[in-house]
PDB file of N, CA and C in Angstrom:
ATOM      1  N   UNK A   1     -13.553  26.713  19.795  1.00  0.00           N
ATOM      2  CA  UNK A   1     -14.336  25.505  19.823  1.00  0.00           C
ATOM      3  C   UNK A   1     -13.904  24.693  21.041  1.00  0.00           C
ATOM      4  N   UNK A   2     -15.172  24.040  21.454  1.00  0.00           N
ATOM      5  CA  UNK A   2     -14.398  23.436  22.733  1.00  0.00           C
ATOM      6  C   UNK A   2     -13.970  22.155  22.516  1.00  0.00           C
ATOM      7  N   UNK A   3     -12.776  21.947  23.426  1.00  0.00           N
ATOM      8  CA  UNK A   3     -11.881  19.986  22.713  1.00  0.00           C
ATOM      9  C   UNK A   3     -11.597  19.834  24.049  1.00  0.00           C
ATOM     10  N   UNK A   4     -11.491  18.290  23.669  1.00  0.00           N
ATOM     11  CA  UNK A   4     -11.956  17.610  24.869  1.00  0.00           C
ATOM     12  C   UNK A   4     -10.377  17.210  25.517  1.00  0.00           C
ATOM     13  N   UNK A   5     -10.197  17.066  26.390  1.00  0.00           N
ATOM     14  CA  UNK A   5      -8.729  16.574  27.291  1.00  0.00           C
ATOM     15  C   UNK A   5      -8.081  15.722  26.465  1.00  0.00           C
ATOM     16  N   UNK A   6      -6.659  15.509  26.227  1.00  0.00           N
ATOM     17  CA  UNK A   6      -6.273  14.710  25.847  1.00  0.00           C
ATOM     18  C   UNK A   6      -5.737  13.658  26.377  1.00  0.00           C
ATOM     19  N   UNK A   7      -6.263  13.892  27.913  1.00  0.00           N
ATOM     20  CA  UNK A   7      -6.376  12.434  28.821  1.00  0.00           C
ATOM     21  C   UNK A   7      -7.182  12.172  29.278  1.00  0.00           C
ATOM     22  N   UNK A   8      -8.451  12.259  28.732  1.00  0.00           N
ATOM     23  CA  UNK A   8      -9.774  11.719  28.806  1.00  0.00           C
ATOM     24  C   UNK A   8      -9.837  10.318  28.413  1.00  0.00           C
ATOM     25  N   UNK A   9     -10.616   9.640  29.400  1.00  0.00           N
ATOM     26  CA  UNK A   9     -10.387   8.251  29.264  1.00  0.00           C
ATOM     27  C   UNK A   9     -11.594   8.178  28.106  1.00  0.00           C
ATOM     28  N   UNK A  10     -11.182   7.475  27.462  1.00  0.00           N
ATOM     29  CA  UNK A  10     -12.294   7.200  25.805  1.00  0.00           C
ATOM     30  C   UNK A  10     -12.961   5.852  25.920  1.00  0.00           C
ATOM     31  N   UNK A  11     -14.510   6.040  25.065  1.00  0.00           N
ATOM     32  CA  UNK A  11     -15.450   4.825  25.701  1.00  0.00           C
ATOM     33  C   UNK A  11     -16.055   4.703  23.607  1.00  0.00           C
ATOM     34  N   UNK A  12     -15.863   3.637  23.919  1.00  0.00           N
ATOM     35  CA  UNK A  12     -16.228   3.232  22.046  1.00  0.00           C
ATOM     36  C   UNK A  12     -17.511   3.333  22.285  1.00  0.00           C
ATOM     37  N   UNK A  13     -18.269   3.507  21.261  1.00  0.00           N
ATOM     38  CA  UNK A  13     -19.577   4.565  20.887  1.00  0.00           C
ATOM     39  C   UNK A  13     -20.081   4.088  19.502  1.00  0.00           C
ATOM     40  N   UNK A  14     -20.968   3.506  19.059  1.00  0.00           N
ATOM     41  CA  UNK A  14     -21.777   3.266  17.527  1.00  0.00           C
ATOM     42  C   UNK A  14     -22.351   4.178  17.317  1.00  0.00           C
ATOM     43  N   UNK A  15     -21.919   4.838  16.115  1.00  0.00           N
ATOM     44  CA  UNK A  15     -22.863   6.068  15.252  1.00  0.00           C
ATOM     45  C   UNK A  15     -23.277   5.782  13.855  1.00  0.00           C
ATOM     46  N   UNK A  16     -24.319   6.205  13.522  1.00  0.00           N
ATOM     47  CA  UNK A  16     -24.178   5.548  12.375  1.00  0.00           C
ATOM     48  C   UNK A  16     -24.421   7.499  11.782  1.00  0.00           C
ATOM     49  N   UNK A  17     -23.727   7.189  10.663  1.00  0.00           N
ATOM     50  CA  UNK A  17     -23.193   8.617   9.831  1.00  0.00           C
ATOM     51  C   UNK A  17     -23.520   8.617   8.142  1.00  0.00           C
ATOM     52  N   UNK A  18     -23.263   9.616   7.017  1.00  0.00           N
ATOM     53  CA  UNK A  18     -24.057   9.541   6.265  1.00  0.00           C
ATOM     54  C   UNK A  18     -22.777   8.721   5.491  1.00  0.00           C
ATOM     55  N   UNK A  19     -23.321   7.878   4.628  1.00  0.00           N
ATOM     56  CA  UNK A  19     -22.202   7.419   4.205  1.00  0.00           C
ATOM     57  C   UNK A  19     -20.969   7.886   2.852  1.00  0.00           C
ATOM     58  N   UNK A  20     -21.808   8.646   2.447  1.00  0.00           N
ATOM     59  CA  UNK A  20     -20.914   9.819   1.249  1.00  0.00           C
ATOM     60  C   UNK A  20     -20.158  10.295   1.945  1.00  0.00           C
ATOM     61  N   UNK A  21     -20.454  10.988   3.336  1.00  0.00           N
ATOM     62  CA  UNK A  21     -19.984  11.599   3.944  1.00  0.00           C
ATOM     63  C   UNK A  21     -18.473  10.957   4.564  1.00  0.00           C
ATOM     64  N   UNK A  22     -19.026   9.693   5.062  1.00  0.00           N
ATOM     65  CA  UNK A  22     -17.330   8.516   5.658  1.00  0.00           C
ATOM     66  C   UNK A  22     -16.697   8.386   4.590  1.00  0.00           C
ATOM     67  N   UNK A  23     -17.091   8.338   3.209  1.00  0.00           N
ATOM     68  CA  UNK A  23     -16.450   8.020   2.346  1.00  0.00           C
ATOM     69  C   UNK A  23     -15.366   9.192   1.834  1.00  0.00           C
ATOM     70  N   UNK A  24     -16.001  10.643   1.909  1.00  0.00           N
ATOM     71  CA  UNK A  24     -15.375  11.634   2.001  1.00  0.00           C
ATOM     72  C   UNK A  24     -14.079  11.928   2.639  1.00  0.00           C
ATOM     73  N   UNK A  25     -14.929  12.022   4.233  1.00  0.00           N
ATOM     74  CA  UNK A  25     -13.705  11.757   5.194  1.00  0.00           C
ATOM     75  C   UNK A  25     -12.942  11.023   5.154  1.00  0.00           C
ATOM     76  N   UNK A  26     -12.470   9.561   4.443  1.00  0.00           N
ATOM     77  CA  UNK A  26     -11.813   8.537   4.758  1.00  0.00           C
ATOM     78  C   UNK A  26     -10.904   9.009   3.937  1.00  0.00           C
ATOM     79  N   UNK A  27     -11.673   9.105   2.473  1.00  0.00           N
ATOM     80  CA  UNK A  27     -10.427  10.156   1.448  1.00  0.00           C
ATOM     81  C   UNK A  27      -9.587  11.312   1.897  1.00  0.00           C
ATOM     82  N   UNK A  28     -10.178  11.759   2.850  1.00  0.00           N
ATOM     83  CA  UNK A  28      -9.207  13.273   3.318  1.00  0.00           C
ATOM     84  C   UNK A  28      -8.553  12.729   4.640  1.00  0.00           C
ATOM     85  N   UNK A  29      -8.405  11.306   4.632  1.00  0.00           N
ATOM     86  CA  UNK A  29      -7.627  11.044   6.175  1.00  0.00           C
ATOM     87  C   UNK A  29      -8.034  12.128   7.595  1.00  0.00           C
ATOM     88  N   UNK A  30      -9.502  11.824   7.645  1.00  0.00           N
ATOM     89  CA  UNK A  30     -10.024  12.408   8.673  1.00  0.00           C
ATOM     90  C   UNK A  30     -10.569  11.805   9.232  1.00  0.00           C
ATOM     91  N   UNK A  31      -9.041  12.062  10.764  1.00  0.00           N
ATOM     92  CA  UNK A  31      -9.749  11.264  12.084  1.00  0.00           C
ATOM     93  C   UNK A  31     -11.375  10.886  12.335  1.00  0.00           C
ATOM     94  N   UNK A  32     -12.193  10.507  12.234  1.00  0.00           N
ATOM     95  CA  UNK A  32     -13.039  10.114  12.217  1.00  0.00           C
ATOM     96  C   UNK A  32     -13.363   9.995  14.406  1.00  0.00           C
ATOM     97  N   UNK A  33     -12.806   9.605  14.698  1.00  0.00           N
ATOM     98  CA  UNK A  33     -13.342   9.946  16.237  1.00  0.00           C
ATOM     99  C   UNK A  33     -12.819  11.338  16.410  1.00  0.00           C
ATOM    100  N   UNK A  34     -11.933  11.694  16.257  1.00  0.00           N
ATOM    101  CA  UNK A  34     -11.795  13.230  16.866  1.00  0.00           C
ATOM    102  C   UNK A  34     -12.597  14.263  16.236  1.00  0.00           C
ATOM    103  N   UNK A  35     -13.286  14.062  14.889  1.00  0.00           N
ATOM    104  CA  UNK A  35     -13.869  15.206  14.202  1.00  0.00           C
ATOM    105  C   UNK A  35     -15.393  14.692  15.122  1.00  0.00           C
ATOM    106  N   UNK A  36     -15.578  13.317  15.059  1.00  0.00           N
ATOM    107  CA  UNK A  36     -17.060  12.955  15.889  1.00  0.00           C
ATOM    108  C   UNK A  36     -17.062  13.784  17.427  1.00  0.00           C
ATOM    109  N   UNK A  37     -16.073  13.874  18.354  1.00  0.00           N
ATOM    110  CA  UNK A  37     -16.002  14.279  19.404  1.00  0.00           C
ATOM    111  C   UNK A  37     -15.688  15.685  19.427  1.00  0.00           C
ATOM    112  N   UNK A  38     -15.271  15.988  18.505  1.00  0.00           N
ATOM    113  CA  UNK A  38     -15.468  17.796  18.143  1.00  0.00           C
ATOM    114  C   UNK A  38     -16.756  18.296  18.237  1.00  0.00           C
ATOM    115  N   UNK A  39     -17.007  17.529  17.118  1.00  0.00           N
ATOM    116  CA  UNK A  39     -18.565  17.866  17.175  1.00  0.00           C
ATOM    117  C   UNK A  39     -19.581  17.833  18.504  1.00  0.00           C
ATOM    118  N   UNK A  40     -19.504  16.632  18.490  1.00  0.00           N
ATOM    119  CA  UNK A  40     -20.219  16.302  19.931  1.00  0.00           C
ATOM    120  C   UNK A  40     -19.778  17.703  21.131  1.00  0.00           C
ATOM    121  N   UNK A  41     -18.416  17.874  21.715  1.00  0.00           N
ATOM    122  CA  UNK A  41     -18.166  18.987  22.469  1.00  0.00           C
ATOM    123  C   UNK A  41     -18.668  20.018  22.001  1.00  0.00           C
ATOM    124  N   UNK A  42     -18.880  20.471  20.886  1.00  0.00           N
ATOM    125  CA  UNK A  42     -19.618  21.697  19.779  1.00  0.00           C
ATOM    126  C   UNK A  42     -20.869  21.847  20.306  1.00  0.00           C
ATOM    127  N   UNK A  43     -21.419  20.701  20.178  1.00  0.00           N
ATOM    128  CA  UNK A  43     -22.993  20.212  20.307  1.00  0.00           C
ATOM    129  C   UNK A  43     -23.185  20.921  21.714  1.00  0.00           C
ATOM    130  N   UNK A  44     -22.640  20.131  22.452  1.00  0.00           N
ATOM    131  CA  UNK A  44     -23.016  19.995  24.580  1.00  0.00           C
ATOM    132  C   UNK A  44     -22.821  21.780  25.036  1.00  0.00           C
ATOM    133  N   UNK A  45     -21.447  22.221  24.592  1.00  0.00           N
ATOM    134  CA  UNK A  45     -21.348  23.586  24.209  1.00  0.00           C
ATOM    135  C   UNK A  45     -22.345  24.310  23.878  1.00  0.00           C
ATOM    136  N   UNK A  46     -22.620  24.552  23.227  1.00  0.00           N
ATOM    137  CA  UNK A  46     -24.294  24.996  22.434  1.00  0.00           C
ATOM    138  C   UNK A  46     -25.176  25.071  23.351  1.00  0.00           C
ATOM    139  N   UNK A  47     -25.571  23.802  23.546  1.00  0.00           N
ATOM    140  CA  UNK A  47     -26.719  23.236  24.493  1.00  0.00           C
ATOM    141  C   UNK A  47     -26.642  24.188  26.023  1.00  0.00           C
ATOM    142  N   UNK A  48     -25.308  24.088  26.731  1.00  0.00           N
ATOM    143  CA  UNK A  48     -25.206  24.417  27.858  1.00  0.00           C
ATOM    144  C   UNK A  48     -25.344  26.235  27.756  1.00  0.00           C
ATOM    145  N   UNK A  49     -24.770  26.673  26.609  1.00  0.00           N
ATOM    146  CA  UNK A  49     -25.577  28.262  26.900  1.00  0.00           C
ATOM    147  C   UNK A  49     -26.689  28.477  26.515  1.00  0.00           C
ATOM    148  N   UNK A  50     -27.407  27.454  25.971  1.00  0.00           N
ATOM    149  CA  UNK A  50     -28.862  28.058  25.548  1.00  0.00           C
ATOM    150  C   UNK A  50     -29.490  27.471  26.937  1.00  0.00           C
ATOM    151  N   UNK A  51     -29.014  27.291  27.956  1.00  0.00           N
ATOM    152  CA  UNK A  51     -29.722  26.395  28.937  1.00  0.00           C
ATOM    153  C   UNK A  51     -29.170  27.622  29.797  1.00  0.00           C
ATOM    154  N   UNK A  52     -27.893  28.384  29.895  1.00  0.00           N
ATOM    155  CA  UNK A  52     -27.670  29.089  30.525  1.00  0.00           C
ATOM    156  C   UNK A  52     -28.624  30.412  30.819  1.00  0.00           C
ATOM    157  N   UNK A  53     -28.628  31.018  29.387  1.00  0.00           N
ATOM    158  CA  UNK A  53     -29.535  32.006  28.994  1.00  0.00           C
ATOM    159  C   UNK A  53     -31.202  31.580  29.315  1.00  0.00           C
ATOM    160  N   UNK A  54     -31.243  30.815  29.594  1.00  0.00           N
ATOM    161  CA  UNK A  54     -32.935  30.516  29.732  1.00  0.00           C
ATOM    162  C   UNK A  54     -32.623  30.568  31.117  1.00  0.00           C
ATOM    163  N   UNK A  55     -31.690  29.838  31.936  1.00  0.00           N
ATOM    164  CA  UNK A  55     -32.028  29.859  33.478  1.00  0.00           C
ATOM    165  C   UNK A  55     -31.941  31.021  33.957  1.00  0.00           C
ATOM    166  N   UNK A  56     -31.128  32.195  33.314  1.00  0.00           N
ATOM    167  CA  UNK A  56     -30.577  33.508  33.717  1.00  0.00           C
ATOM    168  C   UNK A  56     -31.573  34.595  32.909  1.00  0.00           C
ATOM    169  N   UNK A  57     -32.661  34.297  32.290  1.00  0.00           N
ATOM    170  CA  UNK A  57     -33.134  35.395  31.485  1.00  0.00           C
ATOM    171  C   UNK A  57     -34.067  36.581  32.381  1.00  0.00           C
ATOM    172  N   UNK A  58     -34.453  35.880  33.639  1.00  0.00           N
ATOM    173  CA  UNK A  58     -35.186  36.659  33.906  1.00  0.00           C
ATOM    174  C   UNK A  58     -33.840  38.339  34.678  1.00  0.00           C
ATOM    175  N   UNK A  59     -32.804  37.350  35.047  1.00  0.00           N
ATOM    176  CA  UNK A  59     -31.884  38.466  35.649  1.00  0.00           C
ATOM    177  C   UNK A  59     -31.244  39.106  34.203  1.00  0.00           C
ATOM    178  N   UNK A  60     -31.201  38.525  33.086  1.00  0.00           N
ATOM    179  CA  UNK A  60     -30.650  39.653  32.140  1.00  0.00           C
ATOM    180  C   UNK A  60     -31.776  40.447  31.980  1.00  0.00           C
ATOM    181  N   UNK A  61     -33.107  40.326  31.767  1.00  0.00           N
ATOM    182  CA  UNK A  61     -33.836  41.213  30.918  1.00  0.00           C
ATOM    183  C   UNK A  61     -33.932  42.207  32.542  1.00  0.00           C
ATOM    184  N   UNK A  62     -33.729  42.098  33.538  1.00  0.00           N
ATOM    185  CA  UNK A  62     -34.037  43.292  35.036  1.00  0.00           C
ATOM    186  C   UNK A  62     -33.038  44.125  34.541  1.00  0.00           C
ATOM    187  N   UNK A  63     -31.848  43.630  34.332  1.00  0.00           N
ATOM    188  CA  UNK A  63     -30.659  44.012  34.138  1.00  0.00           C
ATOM    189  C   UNK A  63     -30.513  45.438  32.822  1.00  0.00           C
ATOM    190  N   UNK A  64     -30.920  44.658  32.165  1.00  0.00           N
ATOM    191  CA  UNK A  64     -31.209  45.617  30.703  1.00  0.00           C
ATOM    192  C   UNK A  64     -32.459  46.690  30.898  1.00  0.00           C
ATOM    193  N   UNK A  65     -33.652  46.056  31.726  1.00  0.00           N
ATOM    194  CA  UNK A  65     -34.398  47.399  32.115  1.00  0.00           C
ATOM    195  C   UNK A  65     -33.716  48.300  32.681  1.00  0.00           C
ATOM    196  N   UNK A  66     -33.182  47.883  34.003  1.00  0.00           N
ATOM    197  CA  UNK A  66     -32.284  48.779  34.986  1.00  0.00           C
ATOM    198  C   UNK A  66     -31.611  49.809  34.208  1.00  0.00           C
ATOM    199  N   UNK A  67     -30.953  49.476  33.212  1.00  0.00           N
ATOM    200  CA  UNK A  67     -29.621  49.968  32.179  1.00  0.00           C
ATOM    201  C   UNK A  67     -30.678  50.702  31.242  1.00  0.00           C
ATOM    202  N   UNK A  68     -31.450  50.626  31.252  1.00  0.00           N
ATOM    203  CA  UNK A  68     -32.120  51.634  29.518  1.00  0.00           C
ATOM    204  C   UNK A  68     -33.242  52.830  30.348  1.00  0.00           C
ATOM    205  N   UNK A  69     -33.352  52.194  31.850  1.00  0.00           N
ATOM    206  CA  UNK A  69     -34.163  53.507  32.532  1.00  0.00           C
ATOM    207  C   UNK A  69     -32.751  54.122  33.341  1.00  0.00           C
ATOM    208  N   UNK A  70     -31.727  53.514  33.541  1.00  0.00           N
ATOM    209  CA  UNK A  70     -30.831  54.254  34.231  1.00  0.00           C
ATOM    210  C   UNK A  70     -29.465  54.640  33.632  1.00  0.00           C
ATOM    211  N   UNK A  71     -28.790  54.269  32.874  1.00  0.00           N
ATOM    212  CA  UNK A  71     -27.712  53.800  32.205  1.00  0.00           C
ATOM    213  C   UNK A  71     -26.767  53.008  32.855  1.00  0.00           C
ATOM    214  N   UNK A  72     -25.757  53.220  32.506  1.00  0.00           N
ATOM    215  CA  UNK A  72     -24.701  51.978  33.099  1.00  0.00           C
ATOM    216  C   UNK A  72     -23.656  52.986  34.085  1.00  0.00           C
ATOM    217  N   UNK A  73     -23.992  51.937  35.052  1.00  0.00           N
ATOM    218  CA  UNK A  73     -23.046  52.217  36.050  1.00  0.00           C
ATOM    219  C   UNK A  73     -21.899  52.891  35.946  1.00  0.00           C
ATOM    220  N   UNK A  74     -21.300  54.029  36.522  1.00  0.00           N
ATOM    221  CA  UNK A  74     -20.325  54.437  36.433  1.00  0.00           C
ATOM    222  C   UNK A  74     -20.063  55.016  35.102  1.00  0.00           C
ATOM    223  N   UNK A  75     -20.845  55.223  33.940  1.00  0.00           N
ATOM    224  CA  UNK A  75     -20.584  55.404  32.550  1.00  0.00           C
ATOM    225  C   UNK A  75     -19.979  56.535  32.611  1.00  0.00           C
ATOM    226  N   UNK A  76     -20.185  57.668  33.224  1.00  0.00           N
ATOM    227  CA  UNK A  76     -19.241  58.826  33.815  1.00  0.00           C
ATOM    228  C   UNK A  76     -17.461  58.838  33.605  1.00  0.00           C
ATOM    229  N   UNK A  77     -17.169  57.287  34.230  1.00  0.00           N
ATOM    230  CA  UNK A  77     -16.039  56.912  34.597  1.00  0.00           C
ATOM    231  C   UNK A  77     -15.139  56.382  33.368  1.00  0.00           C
ATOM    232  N   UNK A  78     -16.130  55.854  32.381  1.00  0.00           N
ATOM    233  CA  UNK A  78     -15.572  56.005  31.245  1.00  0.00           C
ATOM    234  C   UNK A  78     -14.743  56.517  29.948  1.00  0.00           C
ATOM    235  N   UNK A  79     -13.185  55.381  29.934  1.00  0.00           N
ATOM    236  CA  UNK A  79     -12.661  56.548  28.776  1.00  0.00           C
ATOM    237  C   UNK A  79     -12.828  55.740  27.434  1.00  0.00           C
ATOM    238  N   UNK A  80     -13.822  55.408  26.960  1.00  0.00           N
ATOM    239  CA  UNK A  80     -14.272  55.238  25.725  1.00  0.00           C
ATOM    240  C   UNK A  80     -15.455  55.309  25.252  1.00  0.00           C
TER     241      UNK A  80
END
């Protein structure tokens, strides 16, 4: 999972959250900004490979033609 620096300069932020849920967390002594900023890095994470895979799809799917009319490079060379 990705976490964020632990010398990242920190900027206060209003969320509003479910409230069973704070009430939960508050009972289990859970950091409440670090599980929010988990998440959040979780989130941006996510986001940035589905953004990856869309900018790059047209070179994976050449890639995978190339490989299913030719096989893989060097597969010869292979010891497994």
């Amino acid at each position: 999972m990705p976490r964020a620096s632990t010398n990242a300069t920190r900027q206060a932020a209003n969320l509003s959250i479910d409230a069973n849920l704070m009430k939960e967390a508050k009972g289990l002594d859970v950091n409440m900004s670090r599980a929010a900023e988990a998440g959040i890095a979780e989130a941006v994470a996510a986001e940035k490979a589905r953004l990856w895979k869309i900018e790059n799809r047209a070179a994976i799917e050449s890639w995978n033609a190339y490989v299913e009319e030719h096989g893989l490079p060097l597969a010869e060379f292979r010891q497994f």
